[in-house]
N, C-alpha and C. Protein backbone atom coordinates (compact mmCIF):
# COMPACT_ATOMS: atom_id res chain seq x y z
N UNK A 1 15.80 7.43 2.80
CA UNK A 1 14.81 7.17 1.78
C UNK A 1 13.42 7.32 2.38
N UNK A 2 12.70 7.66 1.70
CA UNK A 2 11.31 7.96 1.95
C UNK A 2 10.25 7.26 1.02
N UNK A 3 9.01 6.78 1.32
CA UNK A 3 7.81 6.08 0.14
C UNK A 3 6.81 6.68 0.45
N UNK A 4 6.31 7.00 -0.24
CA UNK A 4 4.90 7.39 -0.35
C UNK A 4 3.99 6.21 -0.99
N UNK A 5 2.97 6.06 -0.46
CA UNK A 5 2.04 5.09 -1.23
C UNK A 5 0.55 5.11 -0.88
N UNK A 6 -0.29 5.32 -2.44
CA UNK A 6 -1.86 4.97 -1.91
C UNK A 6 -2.51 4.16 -2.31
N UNK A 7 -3.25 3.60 -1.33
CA UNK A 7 -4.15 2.52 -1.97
C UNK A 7 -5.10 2.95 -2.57
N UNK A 8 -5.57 1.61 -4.00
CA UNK A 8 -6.74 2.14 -4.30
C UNK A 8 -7.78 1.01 -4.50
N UNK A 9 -8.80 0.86 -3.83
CA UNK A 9 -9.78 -0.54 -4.15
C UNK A 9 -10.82 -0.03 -5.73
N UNK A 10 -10.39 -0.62 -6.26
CA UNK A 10 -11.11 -0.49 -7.93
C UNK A 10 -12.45 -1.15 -8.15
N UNK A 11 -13.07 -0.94 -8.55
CA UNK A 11 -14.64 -1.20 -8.66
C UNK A 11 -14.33 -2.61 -9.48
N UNK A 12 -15.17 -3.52 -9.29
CA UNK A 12 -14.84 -5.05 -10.07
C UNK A 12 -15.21 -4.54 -11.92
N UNK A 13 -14.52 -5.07 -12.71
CA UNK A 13 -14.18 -4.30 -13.73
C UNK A 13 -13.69 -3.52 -14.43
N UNK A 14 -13.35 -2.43 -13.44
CA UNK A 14 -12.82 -1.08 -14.26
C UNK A 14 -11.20 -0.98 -13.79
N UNK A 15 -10.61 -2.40 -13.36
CA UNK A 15 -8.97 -1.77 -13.51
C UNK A 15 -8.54 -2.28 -14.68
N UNK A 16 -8.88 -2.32 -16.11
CA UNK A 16 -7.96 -1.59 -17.32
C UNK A 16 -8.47 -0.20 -17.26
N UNK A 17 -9.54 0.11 -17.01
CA UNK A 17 -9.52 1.56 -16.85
C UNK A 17 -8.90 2.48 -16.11
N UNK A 18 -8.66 1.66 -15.00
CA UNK A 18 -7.69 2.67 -13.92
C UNK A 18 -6.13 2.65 -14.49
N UNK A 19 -6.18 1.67 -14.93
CA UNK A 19 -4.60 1.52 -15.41
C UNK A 19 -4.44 2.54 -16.83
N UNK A 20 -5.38 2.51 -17.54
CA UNK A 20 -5.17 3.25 -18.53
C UNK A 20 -4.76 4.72 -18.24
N UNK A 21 -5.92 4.79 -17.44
CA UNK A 21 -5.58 6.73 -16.72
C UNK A 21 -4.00 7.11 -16.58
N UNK A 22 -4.29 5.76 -15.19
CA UNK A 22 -2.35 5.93 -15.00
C UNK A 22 -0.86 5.97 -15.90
N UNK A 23 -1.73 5.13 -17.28
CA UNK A 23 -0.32 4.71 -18.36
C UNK A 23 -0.43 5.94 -19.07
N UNK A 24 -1.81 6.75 -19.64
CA UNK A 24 -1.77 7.77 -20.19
C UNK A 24 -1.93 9.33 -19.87
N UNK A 25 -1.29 9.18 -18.76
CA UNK A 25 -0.94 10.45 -17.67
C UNK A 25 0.31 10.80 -17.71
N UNK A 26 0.93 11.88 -17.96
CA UNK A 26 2.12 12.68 -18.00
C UNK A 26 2.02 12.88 -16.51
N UNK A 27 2.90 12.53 -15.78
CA UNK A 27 3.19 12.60 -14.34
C UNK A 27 4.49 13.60 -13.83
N UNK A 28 5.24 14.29 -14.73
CA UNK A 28 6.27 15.16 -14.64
C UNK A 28 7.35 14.76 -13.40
N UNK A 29 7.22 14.24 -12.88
CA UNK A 29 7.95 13.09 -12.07
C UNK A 29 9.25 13.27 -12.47
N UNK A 30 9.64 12.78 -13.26
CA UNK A 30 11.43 12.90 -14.36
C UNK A 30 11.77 14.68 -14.14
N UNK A 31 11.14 15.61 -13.83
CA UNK A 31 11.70 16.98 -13.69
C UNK A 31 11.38 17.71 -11.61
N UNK A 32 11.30 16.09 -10.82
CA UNK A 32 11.32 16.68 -9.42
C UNK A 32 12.39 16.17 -8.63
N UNK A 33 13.49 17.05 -8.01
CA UNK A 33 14.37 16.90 -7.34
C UNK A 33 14.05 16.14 -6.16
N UNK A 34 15.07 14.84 -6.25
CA UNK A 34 14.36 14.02 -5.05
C UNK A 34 13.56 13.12 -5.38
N UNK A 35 13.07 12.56 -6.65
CA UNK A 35 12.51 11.66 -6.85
C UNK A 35 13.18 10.71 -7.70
N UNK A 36 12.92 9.25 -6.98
CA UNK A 36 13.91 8.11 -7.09
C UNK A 36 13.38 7.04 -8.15
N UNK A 37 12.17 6.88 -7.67
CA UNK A 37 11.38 5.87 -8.43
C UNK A 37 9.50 5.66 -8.08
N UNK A 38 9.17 5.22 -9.45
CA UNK A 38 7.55 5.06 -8.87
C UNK A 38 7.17 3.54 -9.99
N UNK A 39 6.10 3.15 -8.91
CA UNK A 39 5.78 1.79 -9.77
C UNK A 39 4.18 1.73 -9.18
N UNK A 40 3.40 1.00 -10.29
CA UNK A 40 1.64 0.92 -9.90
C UNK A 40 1.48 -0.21 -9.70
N UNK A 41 1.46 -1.04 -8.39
CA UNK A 41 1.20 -2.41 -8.29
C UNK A 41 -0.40 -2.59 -8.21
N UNK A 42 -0.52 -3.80 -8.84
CA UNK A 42 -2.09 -4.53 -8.99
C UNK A 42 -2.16 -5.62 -7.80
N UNK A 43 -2.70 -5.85 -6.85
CA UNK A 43 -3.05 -6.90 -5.82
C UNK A 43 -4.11 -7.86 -6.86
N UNK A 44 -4.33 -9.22 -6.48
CA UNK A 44 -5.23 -9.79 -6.71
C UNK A 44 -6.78 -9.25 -6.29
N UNK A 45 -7.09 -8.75 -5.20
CA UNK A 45 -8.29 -8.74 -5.24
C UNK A 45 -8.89 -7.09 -5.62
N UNK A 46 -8.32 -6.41 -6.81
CA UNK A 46 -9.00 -4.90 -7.16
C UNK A 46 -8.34 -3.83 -6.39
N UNK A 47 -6.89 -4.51 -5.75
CA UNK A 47 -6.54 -3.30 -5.04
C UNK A 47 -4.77 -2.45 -5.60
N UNK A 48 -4.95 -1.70 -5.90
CA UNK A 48 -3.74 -0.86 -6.65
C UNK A 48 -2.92 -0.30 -5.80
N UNK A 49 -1.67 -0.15 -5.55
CA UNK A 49 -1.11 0.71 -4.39
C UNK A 49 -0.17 1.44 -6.10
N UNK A 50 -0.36 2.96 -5.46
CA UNK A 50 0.85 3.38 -6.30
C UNK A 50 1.83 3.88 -5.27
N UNK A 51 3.22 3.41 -5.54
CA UNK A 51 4.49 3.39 -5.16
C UNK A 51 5.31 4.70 -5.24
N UNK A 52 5.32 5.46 -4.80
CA UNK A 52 6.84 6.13 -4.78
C UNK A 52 7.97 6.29 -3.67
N UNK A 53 9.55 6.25 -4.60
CA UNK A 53 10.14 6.59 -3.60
C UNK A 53 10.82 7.88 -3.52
N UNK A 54 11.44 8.43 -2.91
CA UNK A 54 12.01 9.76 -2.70
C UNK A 54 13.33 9.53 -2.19
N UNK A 55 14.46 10.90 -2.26
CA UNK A 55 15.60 10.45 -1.36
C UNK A 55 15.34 10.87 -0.02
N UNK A 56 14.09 12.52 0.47
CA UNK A 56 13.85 12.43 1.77
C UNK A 56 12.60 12.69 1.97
N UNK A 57 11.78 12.80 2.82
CA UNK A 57 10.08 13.20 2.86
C UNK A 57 10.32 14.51 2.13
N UNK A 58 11.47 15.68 2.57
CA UNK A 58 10.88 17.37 2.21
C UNK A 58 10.98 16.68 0.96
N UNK A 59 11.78 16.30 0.04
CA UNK A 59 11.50 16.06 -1.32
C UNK A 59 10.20 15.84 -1.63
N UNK A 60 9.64 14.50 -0.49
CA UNK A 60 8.09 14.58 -1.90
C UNK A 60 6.93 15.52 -1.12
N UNK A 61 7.73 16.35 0.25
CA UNK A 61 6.64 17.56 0.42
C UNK A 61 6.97 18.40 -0.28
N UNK A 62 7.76 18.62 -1.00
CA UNK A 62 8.30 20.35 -2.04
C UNK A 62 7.10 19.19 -3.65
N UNK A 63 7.44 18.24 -3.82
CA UNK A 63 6.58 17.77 -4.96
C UNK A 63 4.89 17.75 -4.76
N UNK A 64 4.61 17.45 -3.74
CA UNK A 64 2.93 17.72 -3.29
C UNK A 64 2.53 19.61 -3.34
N UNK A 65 3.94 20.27 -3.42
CA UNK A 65 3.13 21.49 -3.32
C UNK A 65 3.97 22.28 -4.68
N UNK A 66 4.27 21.46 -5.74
CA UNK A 66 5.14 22.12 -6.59
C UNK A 66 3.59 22.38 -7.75
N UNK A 67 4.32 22.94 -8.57
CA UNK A 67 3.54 23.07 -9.84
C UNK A 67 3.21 21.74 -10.76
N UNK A 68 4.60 20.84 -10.51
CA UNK A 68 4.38 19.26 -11.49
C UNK A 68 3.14 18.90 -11.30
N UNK A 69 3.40 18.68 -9.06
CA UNK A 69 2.04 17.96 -8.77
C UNK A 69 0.60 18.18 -9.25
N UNK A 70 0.84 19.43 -9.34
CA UNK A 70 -0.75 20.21 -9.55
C UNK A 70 -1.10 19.65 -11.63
N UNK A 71 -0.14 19.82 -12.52
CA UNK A 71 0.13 19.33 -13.77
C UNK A 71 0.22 18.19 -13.85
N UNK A 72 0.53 17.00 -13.18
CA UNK A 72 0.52 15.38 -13.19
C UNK A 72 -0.84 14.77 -12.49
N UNK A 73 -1.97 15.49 -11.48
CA UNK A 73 -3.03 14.98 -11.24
C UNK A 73 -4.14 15.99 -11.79
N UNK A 74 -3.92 16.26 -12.67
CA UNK A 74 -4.79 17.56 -13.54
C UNK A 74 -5.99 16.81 -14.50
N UNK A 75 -5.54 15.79 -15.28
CA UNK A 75 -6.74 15.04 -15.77
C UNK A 75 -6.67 13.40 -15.63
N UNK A 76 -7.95 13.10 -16.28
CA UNK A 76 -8.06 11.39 -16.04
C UNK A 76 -8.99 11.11 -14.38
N UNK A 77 -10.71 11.30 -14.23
CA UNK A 77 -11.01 11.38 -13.51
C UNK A 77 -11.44 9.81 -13.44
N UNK A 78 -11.35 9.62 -11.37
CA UNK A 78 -11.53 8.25 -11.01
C UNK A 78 -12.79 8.12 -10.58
N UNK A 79 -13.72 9.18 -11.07
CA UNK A 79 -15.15 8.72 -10.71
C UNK A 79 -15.69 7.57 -11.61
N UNK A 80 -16.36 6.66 -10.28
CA UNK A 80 -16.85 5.47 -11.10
C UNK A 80 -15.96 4.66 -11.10
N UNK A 81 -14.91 4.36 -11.16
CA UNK A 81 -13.94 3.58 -10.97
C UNK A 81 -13.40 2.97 -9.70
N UNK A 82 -13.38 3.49 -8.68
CA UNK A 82 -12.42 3.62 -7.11
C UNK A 82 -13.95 3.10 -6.17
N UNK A 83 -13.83 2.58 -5.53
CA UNK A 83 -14.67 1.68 -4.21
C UNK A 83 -14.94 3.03 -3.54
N UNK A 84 -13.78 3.69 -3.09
CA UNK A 84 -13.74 4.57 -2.16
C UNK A 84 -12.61 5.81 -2.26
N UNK A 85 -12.44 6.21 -1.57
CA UNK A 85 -11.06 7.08 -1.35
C UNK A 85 -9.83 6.51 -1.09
N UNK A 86 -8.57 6.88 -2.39
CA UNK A 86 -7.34 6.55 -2.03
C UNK A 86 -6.81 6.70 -0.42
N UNK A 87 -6.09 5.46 0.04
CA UNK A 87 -5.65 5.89 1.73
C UNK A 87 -4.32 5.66 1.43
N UNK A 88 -3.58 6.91 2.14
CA UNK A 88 -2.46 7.43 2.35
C UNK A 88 -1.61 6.58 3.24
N UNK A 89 -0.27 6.02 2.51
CA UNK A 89 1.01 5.65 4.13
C UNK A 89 2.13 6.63 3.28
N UNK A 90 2.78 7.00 4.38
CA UNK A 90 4.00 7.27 4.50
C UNK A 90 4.75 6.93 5.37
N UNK A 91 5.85 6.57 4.71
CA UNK A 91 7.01 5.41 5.49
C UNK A 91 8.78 6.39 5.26
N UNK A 92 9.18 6.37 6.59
CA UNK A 92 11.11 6.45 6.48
C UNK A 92 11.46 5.32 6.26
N UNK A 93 12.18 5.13 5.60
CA UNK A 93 13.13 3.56 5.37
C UNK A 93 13.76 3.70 7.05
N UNK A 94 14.06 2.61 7.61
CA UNK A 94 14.93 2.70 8.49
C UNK A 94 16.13 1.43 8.26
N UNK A 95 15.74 0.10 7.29
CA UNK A 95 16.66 -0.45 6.73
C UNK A 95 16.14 -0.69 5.19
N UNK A 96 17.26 -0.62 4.79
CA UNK A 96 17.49 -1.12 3.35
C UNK A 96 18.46 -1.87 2.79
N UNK A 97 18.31 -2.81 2.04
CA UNK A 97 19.14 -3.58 1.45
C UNK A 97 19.47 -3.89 0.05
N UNK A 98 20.35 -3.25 -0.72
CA UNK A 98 20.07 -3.48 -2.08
C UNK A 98 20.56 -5.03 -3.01
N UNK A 99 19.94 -5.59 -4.26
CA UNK A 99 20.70 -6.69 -4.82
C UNK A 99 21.96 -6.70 -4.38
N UNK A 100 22.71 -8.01 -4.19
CA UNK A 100 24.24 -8.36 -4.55
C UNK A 100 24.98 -7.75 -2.80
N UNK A 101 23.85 -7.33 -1.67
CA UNK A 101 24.42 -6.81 -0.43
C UNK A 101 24.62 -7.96 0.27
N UNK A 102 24.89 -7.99 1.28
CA UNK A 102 24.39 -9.17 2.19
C UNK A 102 23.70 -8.08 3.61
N UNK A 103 23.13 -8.96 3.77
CA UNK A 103 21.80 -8.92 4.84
C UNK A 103 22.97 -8.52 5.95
N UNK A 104 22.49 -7.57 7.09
CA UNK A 104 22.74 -7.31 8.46
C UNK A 104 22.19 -7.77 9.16
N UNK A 105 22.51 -8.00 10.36
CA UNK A 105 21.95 -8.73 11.64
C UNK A 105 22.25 -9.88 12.01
């Protein structure tokens, strides 16, 4: 498994606006091989991470250079909104544990 995730620090005020972008964005996501799940978390203090997971990194490198990607960040601009520039992690799972497992170690 693979995650992708970026942060985003939101200007004090404008996250219903950021959220709106995100809720009313066609993200084509549902038509890329290799993609598992995505979720937009809100922190308390203005900071957004959006979530994805993948089943391996080439998956969400074939999606960063597919046509969706280029069609899912096409409109809904974050000027005025964002502190700064989204910052990038990418993570390999190296454990995972799903509901109803029991824990290793």
């Amino acid at each position: 498994m693979f995650v992708a995730m970026n942060r985003f620090q939101v200007q004090p005020g404008k996250g219903e606006d950021f959220e709106r972008i995100w809720r009313d964005r066609e993200t084509y996501l549902d038509q890329v091989p290799g993609f598992l799940r995505f979720a937009l978390l809100r922190g308390d203090t203005g900071e957004y991470i959006s979530h994805s997971t993948w089943e391996t990194r080439q998956a969400f490198e074939d999606w960063t250079n597919s046509e969706a990607f280029k069609k899912g960040h096409a409109g809904g601009s974050l000027m005025g909104i964002l502190a700064g520039p989204p910052q990038i992690g990418l993570f390999e799972a190296v454990l995972t544990q799903d509901a109803g497992e029991p824990s290793r170690g």
